[in-house]
C-alpha atoms as a PDB file:
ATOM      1  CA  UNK A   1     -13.601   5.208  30.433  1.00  0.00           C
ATOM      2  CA  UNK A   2     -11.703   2.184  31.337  1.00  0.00           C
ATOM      3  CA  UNK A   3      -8.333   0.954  31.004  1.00  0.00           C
ATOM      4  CA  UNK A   4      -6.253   3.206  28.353  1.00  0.00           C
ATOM      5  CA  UNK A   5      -5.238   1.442  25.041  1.00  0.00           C
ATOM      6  CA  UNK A   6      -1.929   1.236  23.070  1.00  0.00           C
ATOM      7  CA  UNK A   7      -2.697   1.430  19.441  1.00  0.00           C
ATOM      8  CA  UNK A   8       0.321   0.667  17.223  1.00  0.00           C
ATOM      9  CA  UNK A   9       1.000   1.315  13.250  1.00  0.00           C
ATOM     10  CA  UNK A  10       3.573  -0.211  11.104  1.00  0.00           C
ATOM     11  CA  UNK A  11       4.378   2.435   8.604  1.00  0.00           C
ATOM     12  CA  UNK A  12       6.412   2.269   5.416  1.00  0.00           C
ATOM     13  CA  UNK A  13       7.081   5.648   3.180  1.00  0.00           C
ATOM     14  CA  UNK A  14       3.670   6.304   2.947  1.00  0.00           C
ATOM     15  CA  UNK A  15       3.223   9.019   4.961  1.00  0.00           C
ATOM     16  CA  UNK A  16      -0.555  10.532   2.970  1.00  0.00           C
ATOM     17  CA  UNK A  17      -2.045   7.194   4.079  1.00  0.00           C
ATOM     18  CA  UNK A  18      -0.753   7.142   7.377  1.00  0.00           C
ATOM     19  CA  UNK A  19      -1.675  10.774   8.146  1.00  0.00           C
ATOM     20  CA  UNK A  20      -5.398   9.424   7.788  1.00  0.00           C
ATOM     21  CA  UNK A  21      -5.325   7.001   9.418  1.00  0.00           C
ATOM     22  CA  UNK A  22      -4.199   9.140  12.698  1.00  0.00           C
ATOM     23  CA  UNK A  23      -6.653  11.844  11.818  1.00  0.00           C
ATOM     24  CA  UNK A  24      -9.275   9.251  12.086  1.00  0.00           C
ATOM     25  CA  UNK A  25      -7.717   7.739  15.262  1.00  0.00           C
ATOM     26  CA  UNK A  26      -7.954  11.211  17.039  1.00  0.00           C
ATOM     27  CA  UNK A  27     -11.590  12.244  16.047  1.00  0.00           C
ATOM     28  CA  UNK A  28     -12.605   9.135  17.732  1.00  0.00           C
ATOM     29  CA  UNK A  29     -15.013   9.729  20.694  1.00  0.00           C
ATOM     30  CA  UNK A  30     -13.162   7.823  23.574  1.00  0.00           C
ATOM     31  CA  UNK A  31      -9.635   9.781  23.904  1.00  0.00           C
ATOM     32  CA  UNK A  32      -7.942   7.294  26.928  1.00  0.00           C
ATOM     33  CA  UNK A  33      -5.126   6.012  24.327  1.00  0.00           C
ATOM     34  CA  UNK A  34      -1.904   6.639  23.100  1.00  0.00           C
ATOM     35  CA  UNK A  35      -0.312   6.013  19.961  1.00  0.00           C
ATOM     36  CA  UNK A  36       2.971   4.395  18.949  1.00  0.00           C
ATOM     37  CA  UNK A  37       3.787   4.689  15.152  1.00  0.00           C
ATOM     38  CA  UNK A  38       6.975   2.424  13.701  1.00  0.00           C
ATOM     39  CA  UNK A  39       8.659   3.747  10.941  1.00  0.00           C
ATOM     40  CA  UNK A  40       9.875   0.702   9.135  1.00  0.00           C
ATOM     41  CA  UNK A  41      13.061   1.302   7.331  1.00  0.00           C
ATOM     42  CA  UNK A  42      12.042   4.087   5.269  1.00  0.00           C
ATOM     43  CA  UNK A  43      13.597   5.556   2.157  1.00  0.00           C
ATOM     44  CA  UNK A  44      13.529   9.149   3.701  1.00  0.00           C
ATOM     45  CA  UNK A  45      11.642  11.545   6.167  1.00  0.00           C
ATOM     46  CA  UNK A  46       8.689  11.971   5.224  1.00  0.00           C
ATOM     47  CA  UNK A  47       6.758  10.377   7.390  1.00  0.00           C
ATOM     48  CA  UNK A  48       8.741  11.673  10.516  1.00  0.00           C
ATOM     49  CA  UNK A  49       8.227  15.017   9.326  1.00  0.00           C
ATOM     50  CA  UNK A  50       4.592  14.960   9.207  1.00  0.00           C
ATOM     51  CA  UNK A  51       4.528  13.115  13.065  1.00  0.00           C
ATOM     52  CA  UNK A  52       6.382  15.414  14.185  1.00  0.00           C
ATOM     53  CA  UNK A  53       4.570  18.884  12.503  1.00  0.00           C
ATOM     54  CA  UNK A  54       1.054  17.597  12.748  1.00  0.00           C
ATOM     55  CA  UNK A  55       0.761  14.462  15.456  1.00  0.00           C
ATOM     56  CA  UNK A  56       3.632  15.555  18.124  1.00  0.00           C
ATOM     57  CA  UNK A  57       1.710  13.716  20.911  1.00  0.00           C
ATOM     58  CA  UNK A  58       2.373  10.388  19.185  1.00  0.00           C
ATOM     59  CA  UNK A  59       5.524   8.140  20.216  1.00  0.00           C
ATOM     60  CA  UNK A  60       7.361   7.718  16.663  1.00  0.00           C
ATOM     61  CA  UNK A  61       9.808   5.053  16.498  1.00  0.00           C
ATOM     62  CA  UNK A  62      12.735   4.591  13.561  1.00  0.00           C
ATOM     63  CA  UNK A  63      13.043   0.802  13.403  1.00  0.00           C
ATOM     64  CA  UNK A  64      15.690   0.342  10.797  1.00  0.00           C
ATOM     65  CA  UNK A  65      15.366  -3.214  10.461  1.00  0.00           C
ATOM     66  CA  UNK A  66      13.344  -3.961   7.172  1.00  0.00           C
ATOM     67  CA  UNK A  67      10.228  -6.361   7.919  1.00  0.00           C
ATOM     68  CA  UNK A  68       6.636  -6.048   9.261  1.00  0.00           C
ATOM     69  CA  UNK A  69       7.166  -8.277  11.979  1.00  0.00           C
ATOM     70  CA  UNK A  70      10.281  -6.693  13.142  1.00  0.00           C
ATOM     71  CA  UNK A  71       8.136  -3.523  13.229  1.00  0.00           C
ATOM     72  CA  UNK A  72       4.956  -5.215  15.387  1.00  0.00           C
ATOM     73  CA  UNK A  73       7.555  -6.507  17.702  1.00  0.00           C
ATOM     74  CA  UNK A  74       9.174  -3.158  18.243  1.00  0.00           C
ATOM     75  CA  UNK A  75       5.446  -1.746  18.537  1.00  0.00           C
ATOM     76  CA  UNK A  76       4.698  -4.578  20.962  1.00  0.00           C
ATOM     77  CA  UNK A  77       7.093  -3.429  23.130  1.00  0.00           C
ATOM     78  CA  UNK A  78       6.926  -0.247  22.870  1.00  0.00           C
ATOM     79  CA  UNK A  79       3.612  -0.130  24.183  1.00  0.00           C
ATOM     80  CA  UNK A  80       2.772   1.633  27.751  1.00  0.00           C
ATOM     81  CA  UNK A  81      -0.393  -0.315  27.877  1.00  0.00           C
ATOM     82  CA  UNK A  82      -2.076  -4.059  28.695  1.00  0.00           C
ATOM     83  CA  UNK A  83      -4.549  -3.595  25.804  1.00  0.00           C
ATOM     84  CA  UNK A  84      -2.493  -3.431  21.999  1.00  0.00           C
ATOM     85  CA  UNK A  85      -4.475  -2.778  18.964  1.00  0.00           C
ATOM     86  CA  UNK A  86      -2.720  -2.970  15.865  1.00  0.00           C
ATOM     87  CA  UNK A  87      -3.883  -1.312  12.965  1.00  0.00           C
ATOM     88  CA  UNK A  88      -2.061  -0.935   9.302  1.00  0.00           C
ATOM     89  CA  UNK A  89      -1.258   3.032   8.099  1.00  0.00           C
ATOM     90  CA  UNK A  90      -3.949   2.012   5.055  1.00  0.00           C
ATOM     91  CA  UNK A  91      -7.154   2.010   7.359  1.00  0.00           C
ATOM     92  CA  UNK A  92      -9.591   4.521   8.669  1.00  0.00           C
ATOM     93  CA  UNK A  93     -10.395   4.021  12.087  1.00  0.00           C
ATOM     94  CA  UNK A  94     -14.479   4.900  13.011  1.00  0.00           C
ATOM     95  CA  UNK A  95     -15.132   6.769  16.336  1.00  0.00           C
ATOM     96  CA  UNK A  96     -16.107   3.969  18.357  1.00  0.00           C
ATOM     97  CA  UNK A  97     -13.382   1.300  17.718  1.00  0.00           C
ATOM     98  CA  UNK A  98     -11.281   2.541  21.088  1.00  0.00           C
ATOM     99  CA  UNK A  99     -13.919   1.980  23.192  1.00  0.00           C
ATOM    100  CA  UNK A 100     -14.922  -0.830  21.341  1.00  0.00           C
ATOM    101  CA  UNK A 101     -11.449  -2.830  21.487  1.00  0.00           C
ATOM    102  CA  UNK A 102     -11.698  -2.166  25.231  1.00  0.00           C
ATOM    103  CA  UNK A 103     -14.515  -4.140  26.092  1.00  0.00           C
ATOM    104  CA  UNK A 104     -13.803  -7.450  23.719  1.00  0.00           C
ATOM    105  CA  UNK A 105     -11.126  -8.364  26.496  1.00  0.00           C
ATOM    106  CA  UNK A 106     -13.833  -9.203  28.921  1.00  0.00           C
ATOM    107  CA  UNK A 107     -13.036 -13.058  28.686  1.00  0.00           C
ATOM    108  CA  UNK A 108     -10.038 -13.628  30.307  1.00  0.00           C
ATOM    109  CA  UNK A 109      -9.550 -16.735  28.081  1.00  0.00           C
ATOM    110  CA  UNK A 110      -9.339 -13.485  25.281  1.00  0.00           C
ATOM    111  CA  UNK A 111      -5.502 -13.203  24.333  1.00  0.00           C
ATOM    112  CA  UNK A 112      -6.496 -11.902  20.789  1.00  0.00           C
ATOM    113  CA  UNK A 113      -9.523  -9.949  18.793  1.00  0.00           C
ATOM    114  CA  UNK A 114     -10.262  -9.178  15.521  1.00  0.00           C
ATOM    115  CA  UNK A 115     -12.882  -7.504  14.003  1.00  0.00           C
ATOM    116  CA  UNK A 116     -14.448  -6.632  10.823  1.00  0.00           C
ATOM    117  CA  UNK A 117     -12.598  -5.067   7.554  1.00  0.00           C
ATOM    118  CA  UNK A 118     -14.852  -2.649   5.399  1.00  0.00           C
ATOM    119  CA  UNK A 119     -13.328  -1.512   2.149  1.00  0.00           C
ATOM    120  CA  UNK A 120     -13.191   2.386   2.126  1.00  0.00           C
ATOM    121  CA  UNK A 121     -14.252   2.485  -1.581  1.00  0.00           C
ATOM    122  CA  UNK A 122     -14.951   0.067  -4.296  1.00  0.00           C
ATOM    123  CA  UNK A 123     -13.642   2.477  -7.700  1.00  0.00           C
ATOM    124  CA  UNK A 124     -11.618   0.389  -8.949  1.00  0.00           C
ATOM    125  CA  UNK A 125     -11.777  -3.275 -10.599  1.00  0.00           C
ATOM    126  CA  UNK A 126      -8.681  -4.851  -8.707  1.00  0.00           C
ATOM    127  CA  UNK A 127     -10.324  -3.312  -5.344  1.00  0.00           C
ATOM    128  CA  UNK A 128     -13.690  -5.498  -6.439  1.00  0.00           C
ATOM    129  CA  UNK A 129     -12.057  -8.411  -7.733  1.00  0.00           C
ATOM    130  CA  UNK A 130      -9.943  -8.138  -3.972  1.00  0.00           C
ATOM    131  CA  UNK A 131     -13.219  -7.522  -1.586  1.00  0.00           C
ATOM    132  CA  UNK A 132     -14.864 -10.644  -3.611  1.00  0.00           C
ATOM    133  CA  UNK A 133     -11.840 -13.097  -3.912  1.00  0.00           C
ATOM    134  CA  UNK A 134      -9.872 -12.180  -0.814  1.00  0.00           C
ATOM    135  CA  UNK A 135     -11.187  -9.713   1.466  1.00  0.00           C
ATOM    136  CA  UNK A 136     -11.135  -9.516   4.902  1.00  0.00           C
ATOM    137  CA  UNK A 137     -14.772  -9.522   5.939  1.00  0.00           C
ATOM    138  CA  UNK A 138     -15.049 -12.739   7.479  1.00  0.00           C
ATOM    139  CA  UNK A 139     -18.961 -12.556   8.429  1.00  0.00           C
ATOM    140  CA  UNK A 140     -21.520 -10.460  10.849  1.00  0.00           C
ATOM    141  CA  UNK A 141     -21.703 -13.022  13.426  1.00  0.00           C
ATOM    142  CA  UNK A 142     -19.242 -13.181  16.497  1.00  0.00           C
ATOM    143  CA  UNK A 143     -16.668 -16.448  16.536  1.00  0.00           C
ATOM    144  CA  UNK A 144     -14.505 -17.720  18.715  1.00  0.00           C
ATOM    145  CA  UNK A 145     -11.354 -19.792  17.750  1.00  0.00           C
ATOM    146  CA  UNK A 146     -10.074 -21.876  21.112  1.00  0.00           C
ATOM    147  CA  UNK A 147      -7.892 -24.503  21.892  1.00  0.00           C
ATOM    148  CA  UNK A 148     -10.891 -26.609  20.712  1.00  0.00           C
ATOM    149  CA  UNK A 149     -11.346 -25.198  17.777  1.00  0.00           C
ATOM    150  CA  UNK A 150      -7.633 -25.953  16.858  1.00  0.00           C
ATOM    151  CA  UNK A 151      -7.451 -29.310  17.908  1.00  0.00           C
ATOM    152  CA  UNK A 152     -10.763 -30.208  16.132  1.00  0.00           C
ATOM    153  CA  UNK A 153      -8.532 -29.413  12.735  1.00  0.00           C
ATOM    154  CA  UNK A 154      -5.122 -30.013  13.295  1.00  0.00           C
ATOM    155  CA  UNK A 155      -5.179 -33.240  11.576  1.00  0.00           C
ATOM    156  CA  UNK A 156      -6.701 -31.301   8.196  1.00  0.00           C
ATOM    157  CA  UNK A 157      -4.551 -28.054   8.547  1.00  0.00           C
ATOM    158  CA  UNK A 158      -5.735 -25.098  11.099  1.00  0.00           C
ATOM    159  CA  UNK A 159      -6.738 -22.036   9.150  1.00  0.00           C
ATOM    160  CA  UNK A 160      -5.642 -19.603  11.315  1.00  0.00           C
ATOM    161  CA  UNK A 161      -6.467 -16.958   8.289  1.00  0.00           C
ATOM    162  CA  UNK A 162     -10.033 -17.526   9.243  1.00  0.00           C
ATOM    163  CA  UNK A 163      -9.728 -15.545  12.077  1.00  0.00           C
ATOM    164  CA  UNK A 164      -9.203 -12.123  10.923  1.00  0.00           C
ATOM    165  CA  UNK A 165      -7.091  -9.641   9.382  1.00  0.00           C
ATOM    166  CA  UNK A 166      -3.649  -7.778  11.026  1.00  0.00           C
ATOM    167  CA  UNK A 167      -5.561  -4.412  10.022  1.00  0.00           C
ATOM    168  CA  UNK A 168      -8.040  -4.760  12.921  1.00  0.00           C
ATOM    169  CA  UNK A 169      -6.005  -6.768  15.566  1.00  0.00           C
ATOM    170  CA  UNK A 170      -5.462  -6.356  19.162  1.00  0.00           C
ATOM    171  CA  UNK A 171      -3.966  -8.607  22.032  1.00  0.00           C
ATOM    172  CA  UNK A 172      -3.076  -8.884  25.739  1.00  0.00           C
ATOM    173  CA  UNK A 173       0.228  -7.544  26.471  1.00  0.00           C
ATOM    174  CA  UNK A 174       0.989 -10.520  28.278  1.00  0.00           C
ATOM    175  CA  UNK A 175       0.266 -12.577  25.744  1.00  0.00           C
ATOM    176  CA  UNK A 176       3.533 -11.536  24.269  1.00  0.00           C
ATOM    177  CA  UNK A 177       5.349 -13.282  27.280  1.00  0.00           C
ATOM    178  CA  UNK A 178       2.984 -16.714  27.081  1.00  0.00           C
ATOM    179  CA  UNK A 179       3.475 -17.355  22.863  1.00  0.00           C
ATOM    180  CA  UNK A 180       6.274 -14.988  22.407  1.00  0.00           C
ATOM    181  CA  UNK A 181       6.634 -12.136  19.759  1.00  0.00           C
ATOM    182  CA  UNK A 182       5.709 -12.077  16.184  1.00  0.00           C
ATOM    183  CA  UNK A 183       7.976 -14.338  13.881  1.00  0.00           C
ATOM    184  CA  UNK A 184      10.515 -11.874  12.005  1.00  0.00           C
ATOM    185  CA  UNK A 185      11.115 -14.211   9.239  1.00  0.00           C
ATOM    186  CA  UNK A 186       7.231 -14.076   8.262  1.00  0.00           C
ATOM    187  CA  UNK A 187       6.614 -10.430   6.236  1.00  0.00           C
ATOM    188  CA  UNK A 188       9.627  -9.585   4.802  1.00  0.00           C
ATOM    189  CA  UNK A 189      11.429 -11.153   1.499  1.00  0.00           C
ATOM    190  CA  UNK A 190      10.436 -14.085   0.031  1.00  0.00           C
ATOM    191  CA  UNK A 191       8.418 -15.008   3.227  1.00  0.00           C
ATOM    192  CA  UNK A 192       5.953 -12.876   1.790  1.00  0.00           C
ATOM    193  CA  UNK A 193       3.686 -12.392   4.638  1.00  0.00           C
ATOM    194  CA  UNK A 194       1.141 -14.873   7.080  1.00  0.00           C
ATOM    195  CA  UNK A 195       2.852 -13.217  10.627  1.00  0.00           C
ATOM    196  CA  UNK A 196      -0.561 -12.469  11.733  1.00  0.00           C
ATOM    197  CA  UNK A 197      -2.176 -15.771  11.486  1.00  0.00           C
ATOM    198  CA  UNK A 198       1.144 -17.568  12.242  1.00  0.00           C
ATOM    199  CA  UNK A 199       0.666 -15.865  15.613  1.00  0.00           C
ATOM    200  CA  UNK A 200      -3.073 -16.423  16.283  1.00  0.00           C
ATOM    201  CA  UNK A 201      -2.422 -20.434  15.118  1.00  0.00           C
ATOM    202  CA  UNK A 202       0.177 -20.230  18.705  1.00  0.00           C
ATOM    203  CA  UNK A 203      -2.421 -18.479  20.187  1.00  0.00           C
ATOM    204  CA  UNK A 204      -5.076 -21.322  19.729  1.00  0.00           C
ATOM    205  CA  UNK A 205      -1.925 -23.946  20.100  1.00  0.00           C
ATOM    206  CA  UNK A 206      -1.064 -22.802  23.172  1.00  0.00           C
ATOM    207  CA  UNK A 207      -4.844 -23.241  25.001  1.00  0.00           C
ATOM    208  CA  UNK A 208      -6.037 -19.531  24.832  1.00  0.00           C
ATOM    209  CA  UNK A 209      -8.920 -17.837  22.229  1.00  0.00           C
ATOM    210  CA  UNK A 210      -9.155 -15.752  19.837  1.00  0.00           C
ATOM    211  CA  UNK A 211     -11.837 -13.772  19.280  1.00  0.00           C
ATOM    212  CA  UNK A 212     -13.848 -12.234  15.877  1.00  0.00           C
ATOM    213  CA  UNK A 213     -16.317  -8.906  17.122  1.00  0.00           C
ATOM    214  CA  UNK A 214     -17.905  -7.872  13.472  1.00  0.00           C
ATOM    215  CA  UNK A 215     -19.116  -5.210  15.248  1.00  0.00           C
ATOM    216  CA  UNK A 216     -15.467  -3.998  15.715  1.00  0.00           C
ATOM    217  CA  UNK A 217     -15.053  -2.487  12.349  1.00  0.00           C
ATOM    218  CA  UNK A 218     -12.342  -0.334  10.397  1.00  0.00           C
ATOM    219  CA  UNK A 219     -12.436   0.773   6.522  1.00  0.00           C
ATOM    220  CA  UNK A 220      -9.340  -0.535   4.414  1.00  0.00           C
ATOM    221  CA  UNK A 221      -8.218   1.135   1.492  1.00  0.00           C
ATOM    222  CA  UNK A 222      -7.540  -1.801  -0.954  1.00  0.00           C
ATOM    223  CA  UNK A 223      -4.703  -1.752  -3.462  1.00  0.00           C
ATOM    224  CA  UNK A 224      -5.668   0.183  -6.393  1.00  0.00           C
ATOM    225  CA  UNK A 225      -4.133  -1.039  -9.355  1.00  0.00           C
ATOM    226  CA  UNK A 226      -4.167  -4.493 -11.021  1.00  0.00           C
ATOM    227  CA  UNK A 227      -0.260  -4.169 -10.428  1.00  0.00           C
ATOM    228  CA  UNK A 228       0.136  -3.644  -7.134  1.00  0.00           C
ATOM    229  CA  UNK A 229      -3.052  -5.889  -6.326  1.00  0.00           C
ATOM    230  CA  UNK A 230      -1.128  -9.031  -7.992  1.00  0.00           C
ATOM    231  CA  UNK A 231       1.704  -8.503  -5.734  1.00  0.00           C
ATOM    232  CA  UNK A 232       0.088  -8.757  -2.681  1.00  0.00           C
ATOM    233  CA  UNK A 233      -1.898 -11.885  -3.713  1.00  0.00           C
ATOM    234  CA  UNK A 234       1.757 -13.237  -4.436  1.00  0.00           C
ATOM    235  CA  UNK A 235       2.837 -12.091  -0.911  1.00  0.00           C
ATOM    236  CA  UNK A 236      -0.043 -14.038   0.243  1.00  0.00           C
ATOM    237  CA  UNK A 237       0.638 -17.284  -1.510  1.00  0.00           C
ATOM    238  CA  UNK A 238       4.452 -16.834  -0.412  1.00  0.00           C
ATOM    239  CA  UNK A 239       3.506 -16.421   3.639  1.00  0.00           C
ATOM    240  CA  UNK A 240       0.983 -18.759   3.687  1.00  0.00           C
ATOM    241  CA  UNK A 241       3.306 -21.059   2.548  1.00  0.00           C
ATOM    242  CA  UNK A 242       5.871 -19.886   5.055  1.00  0.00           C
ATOM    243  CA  UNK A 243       4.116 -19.993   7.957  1.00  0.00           C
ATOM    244  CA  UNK A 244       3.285 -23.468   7.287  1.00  0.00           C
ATOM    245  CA  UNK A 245       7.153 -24.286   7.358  1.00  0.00           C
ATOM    246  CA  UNK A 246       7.094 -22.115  10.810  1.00  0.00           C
ATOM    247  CA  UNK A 247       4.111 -24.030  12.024  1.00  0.00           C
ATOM    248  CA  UNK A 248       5.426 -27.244  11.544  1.00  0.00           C
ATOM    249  CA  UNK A 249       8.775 -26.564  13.151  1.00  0.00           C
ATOM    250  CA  UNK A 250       7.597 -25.151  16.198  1.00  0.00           C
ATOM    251  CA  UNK A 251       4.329 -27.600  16.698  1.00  0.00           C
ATOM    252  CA  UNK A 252       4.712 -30.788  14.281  1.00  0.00           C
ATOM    253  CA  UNK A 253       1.784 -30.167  12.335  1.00  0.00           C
ATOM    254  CA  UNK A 254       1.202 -29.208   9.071  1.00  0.00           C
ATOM    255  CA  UNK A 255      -1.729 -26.694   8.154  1.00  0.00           C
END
């Protein structure tokens, strides 16, 4: 069946939606993986509990450093494997993403994929008003993002949001060594978030391509409530002006 895959989770005290999402990740039909969950500063044991009752074959990790990033980086190298897929504890995974993932690394220009972002339900108004305004479905045809692409647009901003979503994400081990790890001071705090795209923008900096599969596909379960949907819209405003600030101090350019 190939080379195996790591997939890696960033988890935070939600340990219902996380259990899902590794129920869906072991019906799937290609088995050659492991997983590596990091608990990311939780408030209690929840979700160590449940690993450890009802997943024991996955590698859990207590990262007790608060921040996404901090977690991916701890997942990153973690990771047994050259192939990482990163998913998010809030997705379902369909039965054919491992193999799937597998075989969108046959470029070796490929240092990162991304794939399509279903919603797993449409119920409630903020989860329409998110899939119309801000969702993560970012078309049915496949796109590539090179060095080309980036220089084409550095002088108007490089909208390295274009080319996916962290929910349905996977990369090159090595590319880890060439563009380093993710940024910790994106996702946590007033950075908001953005330490996804901040990393495929070095990706495309740095000469290698990204890649979009739509055919690579996960569900996401959107943010239910008006609430808790206007505080990740905030997050997004806050990273995306973040990352910007990173951008610029590591490149020169402004996006």
């Amino acid at each position: 069946t190939g080379e195996p895959v790591s997939v890696v989770i960033c988890t935070r005290n939600r340990p219902k939606a996380i259990g899902a999402c590794l129920t869906s990740l072991y019906q799937s039909y290609d088995q050659n993986f492991e997983i590596v969950v990091v608990d990311n500063a939780p408030s209690d044991k929840e979700t160590a509990k449940l690993i450890a009752k009802h997943f024991p074959q996955v590698k859990y990790l207590l990262e007790p450093r608060k921040g996404l990033d901090i977690a991916r980086n701890t997942d990153a190298l973690a990771a047994s494997h050259n192939i990482v897929a990163y998913t998010d504890d809030d997705v379902i995974i369909e039965r054919d993403w491992i193999s799937k993932v597998r075989r969108c690394f046959d470029d070796p220009m490929t240092m990162a994929v991304t794939g399509l972002v279903i919603p797993y339900e449409l119920r409630t108004e903020a989860q329409g008003i998110f899939e119309r305004y801000w969702g993560f479905n970012k078309g049915y045809s496949p796109l590539t993002f090179d060095h080309k692409y980036f220089l084409d647009r550095v002088d108007e901003g490089v909208p390295a949001w274009d080319v996916g979503a962290g929910a349905n994400m996977a990369f090159r081990k090595d590319v880890f060594s060439l563009v380093g790890l993710f940024d910790e001071r994106l996702d946590v705090g007033a950075s908001g978030c953005s330490g996804d795209s901040e990393f495929w923008y070095r990706v495309m900096a740095e000469g290698w391509n990204c890649n979009y599969f739509p055919n690579l596909y996960v569900y996401h379960q959107h943010r239910e409530s008006t609430e808790d949907l206007e505080k990740q819209i905030q997050a997004y405003m806050k990273g995306n002006v973040s990352s910007i600030m990173v951008q610029y101090e590591k490149y020169g350019y402004v996006s």
